[in-house]
N, C-alpha and C. Protein backbone atom coordinates (compact mmCIF):
# COMPACT_ATOMS: atom_id res chain seq x y z
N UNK A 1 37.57 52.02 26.33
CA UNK A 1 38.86 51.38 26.31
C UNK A 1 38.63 49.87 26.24
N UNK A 2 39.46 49.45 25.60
CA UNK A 2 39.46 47.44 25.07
C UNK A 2 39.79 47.28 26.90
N UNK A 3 39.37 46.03 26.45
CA UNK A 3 40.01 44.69 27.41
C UNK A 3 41.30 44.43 27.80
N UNK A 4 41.53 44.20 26.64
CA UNK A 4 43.14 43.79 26.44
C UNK A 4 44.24 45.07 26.12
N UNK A 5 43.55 46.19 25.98
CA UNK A 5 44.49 47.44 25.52
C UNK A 5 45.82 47.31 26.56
N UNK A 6 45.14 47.63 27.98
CA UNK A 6 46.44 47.83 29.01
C UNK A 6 47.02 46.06 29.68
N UNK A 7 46.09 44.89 29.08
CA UNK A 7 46.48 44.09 29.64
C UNK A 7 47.94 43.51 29.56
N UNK A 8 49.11 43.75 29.26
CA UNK A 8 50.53 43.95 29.57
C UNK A 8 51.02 44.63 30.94
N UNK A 9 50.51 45.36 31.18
CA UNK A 9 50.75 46.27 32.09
C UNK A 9 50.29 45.13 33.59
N UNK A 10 49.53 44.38 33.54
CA UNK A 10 48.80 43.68 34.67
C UNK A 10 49.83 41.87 34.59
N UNK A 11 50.50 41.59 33.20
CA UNK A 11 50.98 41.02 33.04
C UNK A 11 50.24 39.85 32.32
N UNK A 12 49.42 40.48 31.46
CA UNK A 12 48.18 39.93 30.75
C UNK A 12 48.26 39.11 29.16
N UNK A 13 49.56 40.16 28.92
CA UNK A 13 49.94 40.28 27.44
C UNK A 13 49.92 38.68 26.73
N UNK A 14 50.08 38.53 25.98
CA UNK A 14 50.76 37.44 24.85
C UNK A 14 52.32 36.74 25.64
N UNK A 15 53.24 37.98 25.27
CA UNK A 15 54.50 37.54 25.20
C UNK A 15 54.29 37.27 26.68
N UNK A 16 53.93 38.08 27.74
CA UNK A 16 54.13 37.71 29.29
C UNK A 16 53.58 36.03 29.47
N UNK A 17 52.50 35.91 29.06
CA UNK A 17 51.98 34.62 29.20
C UNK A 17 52.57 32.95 28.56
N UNK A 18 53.79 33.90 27.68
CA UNK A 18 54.51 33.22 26.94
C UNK A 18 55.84 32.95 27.90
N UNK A 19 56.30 34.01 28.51
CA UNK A 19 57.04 33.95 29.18
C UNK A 19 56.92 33.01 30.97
N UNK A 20 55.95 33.10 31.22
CA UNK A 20 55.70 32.18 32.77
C UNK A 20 56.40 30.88 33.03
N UNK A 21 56.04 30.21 31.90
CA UNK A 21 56.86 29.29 31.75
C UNK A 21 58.64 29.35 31.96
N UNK A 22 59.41 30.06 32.09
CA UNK A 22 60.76 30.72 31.61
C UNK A 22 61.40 30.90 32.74
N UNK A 23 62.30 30.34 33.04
CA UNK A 23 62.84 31.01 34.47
C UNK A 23 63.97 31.77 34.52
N UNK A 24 63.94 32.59 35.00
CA UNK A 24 65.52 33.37 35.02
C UNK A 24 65.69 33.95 36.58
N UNK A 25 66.94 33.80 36.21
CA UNK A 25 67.90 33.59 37.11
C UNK A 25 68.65 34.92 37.80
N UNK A 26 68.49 35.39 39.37
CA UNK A 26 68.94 36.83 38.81
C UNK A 26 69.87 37.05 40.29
N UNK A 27 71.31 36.65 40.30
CA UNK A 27 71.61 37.14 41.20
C UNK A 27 72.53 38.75 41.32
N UNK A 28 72.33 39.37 42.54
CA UNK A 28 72.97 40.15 43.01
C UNK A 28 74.30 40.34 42.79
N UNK A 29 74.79 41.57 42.07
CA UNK A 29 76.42 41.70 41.57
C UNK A 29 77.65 41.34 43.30
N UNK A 30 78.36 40.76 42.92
CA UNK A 30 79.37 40.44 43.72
C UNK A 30 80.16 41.78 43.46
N UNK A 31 80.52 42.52 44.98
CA UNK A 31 81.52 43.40 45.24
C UNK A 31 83.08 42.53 44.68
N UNK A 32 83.47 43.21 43.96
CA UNK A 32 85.16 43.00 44.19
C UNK A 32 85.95 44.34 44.35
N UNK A 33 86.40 43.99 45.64
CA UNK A 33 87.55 44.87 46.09
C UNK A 33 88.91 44.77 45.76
N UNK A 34 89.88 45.39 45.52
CA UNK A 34 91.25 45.21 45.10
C UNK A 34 91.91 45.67 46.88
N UNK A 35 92.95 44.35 47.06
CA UNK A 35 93.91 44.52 48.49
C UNK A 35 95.26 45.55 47.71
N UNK A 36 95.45 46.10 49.07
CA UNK A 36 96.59 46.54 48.94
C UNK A 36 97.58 46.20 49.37
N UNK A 37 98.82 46.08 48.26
CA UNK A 37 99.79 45.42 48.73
C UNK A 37 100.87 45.66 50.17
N UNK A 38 100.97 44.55 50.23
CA UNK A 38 101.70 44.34 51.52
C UNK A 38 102.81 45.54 51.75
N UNK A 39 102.96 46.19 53.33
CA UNK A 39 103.79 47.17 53.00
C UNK A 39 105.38 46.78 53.20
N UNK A 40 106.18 47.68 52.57
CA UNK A 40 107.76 47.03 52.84
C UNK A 40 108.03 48.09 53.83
N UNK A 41 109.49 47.53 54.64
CA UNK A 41 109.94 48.59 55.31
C UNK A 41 110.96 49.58 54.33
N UNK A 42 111.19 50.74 54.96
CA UNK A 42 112.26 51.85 54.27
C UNK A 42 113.25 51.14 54.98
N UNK A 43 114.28 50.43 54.14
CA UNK A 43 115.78 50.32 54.56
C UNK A 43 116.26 50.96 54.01
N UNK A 44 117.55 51.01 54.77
CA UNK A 44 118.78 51.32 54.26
C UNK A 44 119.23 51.56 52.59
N UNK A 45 118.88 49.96 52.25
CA UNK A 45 119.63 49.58 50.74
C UNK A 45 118.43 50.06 50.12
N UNK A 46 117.32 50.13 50.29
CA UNK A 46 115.77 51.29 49.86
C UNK A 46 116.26 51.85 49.27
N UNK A 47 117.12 53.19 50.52
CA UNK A 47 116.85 54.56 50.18
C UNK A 47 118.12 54.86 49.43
N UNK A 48 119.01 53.76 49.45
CA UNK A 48 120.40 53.94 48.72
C UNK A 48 119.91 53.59 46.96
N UNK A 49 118.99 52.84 47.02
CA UNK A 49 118.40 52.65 45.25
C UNK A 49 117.82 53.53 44.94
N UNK A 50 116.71 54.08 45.25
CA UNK A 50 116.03 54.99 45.39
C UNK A 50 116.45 56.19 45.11
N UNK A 51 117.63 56.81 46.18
CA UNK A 51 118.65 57.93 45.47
C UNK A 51 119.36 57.84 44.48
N UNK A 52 119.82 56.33 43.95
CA UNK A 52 120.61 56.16 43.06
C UNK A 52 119.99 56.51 41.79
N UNK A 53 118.38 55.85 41.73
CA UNK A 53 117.65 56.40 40.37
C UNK A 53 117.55 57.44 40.61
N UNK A 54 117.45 57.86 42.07
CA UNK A 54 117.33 59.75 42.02
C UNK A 54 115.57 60.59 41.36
N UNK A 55 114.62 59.64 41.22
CA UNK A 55 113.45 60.06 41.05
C UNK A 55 112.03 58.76 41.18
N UNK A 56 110.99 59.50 41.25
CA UNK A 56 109.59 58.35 41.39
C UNK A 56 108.34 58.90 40.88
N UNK A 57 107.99 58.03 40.46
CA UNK A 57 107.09 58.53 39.59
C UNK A 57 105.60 58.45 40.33
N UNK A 58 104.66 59.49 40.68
CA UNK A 58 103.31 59.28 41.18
C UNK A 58 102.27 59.41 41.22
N UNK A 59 101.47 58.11 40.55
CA UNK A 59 100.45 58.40 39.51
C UNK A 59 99.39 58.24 40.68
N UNK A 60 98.72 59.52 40.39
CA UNK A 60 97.15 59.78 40.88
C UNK A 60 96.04 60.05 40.32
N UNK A 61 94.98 60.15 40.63
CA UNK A 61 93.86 60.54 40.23
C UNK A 61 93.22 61.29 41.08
N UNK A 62 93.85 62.52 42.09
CA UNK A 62 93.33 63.40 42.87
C UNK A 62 93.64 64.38 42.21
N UNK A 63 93.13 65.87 42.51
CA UNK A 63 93.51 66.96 42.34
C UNK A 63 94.86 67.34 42.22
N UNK A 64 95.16 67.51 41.61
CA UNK A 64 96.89 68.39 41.15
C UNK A 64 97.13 68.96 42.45
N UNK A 65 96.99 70.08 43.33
CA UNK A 65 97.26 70.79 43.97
C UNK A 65 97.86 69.86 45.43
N UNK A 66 96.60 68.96 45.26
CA UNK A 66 96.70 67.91 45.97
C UNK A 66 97.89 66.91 46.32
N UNK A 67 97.85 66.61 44.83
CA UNK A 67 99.25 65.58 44.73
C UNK A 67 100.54 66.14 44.60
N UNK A 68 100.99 67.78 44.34
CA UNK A 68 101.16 68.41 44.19
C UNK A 68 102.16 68.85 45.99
N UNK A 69 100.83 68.83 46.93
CA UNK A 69 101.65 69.06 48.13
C UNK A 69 102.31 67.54 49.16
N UNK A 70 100.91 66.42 48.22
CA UNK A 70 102.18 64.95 48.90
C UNK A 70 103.67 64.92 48.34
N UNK A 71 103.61 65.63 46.76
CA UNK A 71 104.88 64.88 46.11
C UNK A 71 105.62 66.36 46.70
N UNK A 72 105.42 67.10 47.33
CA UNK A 72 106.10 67.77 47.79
C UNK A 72 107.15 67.65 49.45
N UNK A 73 105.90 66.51 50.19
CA UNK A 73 106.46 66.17 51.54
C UNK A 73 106.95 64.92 51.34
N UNK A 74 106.84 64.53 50.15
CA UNK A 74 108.00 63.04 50.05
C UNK A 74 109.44 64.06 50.00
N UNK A 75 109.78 64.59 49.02
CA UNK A 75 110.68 65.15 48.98
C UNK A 75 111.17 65.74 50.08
N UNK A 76 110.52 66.48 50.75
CA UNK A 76 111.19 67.23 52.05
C UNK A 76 111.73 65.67 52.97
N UNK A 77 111.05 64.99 53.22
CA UNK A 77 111.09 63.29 54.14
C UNK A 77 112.01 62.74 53.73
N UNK A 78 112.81 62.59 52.14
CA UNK A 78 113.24 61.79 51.34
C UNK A 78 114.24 62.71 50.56
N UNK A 79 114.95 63.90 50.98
CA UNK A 79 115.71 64.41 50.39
C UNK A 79 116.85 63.95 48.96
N UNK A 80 116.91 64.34 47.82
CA UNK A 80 117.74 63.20 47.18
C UNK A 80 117.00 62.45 45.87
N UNK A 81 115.74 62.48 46.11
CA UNK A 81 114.35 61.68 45.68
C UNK A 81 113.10 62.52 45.18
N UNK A 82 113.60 62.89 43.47
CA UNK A 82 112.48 63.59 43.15
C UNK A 82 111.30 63.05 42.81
N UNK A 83 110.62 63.56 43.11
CA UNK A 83 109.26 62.83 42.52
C UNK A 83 108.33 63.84 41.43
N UNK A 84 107.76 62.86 40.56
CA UNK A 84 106.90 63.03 39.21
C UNK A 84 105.79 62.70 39.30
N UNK A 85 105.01 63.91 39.16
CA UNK A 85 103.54 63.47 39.57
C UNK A 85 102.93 62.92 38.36
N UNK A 86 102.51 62.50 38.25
CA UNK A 86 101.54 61.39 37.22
C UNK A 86 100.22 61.75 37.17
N UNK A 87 99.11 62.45 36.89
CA UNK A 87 97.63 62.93 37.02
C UNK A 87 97.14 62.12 35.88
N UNK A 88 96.00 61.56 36.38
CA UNK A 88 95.08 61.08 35.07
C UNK A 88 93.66 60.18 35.82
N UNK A 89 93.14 60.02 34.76
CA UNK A 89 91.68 59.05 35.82
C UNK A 89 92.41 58.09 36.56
N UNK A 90 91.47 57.19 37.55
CA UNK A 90 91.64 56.52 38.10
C UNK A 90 92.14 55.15 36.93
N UNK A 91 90.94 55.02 36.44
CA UNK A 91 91.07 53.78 35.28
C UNK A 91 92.50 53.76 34.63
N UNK A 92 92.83 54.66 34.17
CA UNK A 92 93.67 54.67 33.46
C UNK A 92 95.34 54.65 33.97
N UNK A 93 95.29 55.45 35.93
CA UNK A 93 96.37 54.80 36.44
C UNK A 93 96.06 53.09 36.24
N UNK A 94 95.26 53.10 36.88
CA UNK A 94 94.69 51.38 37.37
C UNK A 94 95.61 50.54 35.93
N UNK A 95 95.18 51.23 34.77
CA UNK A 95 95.73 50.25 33.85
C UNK A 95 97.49 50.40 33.62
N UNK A 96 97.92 51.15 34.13
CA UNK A 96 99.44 51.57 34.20
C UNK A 96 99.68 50.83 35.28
N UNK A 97 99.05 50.70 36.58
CA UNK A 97 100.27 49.97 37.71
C UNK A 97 100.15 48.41 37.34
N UNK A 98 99.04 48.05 36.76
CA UNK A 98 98.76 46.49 36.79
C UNK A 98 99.63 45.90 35.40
């Protein structure tokens, strides 16, 4: 076996030795979290709009069955107030509420 066959591997190479000189720069990805918005209270004049459109629309990205038995206990809680479940990826609610 050469000399130089594996010398890349040790950091021996051409281009590596070319490169020392070179600095780069490498930081660590920054988390971004998304807040959730502030909550409102259920008033009165709420639940009087609310019935007036008479439906809500609720986009998830869980299991059907799932969303399926929340949009079921809004309704029982919220008599008056149908709700529409919405299923699809996350991403793609994400790009509908924003």
């Amino acid at each position: 076996m050469k000399e130089g066959q594996w010398a890349h591997f040790r950091g021996g190479s051409d281009w590596a030795q070319r490169q020392r000189g070179s600095r780069l720069i490498v930081q660590p990805a920054r988390r971004t979290l998304a807040t959730a918005p502030e909550p409102q209270r259920i008033t009165a004049e709420l639940l009087a709009a609310a019935k007036k459109e008479g439906r809500v629309a609720y986009y998830t990205s869980v299991e059907l069955p799932v969303a399926e038995k929340v949009a079921k206990a809004f309704e029982a809680k919220f008599p008056g107030i149908a709700v529409r479940v919405e299923r699809s990826g996350a991403e793609r609610n994400f790009q509908r509420i924003t």
